[in-house]
C-alpha atoms as a PDB file:
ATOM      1  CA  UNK A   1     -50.893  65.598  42.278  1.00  0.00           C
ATOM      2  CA  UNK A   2     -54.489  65.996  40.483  1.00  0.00           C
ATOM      3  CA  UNK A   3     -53.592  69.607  40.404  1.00  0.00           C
ATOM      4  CA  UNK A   4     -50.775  69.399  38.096  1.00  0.00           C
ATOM      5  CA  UNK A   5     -52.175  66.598  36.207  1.00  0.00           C
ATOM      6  CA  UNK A   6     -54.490  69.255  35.523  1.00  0.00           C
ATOM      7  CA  UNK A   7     -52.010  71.780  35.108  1.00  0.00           C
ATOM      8  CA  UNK A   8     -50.167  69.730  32.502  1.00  0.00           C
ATOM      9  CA  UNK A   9     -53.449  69.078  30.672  1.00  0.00           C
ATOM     10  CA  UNK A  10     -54.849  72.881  30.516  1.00  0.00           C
ATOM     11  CA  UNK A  11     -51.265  73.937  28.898  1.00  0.00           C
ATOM     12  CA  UNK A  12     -51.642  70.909  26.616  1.00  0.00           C
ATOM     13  CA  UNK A  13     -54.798  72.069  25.442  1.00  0.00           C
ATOM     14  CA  UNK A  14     -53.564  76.174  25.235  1.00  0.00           C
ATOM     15  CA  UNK A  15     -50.951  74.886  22.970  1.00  0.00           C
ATOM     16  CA  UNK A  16     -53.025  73.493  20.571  1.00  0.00           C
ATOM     17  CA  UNK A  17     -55.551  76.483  20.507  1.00  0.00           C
ATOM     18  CA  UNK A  18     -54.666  79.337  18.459  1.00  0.00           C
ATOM     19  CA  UNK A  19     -53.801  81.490  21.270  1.00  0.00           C
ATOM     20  CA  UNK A  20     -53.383  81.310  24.858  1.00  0.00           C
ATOM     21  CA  UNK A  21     -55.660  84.207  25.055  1.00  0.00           C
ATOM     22  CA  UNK A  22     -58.554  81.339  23.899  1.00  0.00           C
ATOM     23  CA  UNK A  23     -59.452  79.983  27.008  1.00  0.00           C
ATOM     24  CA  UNK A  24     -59.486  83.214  28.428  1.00  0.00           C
ATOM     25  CA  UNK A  25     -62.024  84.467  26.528  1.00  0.00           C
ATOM     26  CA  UNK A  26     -63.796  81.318  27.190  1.00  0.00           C
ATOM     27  CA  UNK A  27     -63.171  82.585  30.648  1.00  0.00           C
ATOM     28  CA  UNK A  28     -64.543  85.950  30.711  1.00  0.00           C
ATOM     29  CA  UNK A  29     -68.370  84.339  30.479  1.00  0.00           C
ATOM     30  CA  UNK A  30     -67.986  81.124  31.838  1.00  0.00           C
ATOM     31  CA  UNK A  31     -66.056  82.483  35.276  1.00  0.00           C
ATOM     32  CA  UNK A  32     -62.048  81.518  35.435  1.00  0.00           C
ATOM     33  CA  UNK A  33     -62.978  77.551  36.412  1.00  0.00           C
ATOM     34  CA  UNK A  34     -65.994  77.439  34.176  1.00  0.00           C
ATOM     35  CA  UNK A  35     -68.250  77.645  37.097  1.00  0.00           C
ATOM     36  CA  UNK A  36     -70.535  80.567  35.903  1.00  0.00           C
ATOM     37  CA  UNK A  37     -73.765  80.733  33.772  1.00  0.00           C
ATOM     38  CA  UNK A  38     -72.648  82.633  30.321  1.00  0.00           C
ATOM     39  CA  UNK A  39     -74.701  85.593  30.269  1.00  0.00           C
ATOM     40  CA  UNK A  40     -76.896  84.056  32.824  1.00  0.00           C
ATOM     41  CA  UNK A  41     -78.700  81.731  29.975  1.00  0.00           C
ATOM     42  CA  UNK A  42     -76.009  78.857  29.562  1.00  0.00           C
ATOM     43  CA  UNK A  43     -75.545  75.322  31.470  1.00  0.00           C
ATOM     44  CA  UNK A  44     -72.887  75.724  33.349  1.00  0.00           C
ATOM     45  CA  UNK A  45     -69.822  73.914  31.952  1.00  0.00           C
ATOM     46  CA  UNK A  46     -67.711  72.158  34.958  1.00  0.00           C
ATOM     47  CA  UNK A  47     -71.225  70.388  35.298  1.00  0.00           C
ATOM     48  CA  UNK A  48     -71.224  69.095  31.671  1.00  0.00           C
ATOM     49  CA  UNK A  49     -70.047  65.668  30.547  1.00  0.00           C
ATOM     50  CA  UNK A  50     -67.232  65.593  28.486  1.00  0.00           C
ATOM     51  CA  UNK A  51     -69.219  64.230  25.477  1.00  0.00           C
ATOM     52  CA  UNK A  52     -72.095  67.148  26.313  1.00  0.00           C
ATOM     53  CA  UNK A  53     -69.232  69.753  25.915  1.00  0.00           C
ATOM     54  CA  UNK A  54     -68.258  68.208  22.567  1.00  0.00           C
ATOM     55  CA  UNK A  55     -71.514  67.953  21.420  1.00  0.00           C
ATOM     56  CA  UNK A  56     -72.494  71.573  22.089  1.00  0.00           C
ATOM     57  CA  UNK A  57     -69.731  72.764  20.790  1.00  0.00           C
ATOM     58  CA  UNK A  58     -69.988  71.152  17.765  1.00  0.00           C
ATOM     59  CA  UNK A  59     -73.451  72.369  17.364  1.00  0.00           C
ATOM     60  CA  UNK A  60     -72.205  76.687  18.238  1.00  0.00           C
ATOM     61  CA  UNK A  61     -70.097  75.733  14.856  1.00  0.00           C
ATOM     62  CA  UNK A  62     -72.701  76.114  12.636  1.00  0.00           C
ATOM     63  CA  UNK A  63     -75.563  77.439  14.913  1.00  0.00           C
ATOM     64  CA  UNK A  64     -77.359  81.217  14.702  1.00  0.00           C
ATOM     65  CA  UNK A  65     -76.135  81.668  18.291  1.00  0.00           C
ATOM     66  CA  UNK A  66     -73.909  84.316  19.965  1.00  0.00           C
ATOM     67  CA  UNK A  67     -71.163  81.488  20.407  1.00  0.00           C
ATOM     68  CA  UNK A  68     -70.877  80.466  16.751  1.00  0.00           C
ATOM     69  CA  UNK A  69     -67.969  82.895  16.048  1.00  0.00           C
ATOM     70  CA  UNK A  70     -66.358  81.556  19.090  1.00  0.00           C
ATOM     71  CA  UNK A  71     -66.538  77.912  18.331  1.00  0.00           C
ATOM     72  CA  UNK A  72     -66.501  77.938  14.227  1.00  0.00           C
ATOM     73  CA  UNK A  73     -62.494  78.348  14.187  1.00  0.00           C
ATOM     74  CA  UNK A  74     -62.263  74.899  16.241  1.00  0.00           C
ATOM     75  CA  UNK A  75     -61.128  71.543  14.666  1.00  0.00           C
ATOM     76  CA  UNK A  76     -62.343  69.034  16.110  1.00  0.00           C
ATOM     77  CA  UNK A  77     -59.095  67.707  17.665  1.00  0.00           C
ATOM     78  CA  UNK A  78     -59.344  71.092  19.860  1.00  0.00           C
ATOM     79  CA  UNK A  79     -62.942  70.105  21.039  1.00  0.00           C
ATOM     80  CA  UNK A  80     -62.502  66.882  21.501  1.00  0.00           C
ATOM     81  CA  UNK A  81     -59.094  68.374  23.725  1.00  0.00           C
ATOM     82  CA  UNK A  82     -61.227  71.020  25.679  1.00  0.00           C
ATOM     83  CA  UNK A  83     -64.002  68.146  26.499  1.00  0.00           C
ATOM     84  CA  UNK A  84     -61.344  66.145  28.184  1.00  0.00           C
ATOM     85  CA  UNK A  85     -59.839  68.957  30.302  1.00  0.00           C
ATOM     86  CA  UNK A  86     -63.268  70.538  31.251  1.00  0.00           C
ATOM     87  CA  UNK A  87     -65.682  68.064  31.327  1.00  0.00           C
ATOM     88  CA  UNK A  88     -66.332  65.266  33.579  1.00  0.00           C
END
């Protein structure tokens, strides 16, 4: 049951995004369940608190680092939405 509860909230958060194709880019540093260490430098992110996700990634907005061009297009509905899904 906490699968698709999970299920239900990922394709929630998808829709809102762009394009599907978000999260996977997301994915390709961060490992498919957000369980890797982007480029070997980041926290990882299934071990961040929702409001440590939303903070960070409020920061990559308007920060000199390699994530700003990722995070910059985000409103802050779709952070707030991707804190809730992957954070704890």
């Amino acid at each position: 049951m906490k699968l698709i509860k999970y299920i239900f909230i990922l394709l929630a958060v998808i829709a809102t995004l762009s394009s599907a194709s978000y999260i996977t880019v997301c994915q390709s540093c961060h490992g498919k369940n957000f369980e890797k260490r982007a480029l070997g430098k980041s926290r990882v992110v299934k071990n961040l608190k929702k409001e440590e996700i939303a903070k960070r990634l409020r920061y990559f907005k308007t920060s000199n680092s390699i994530m700003k061009r990722f995070a910059s297009p985000l409103s802050d509905k779709q952070i707030n939405q991707i804190a809730n899904v992957f954070g704890k």
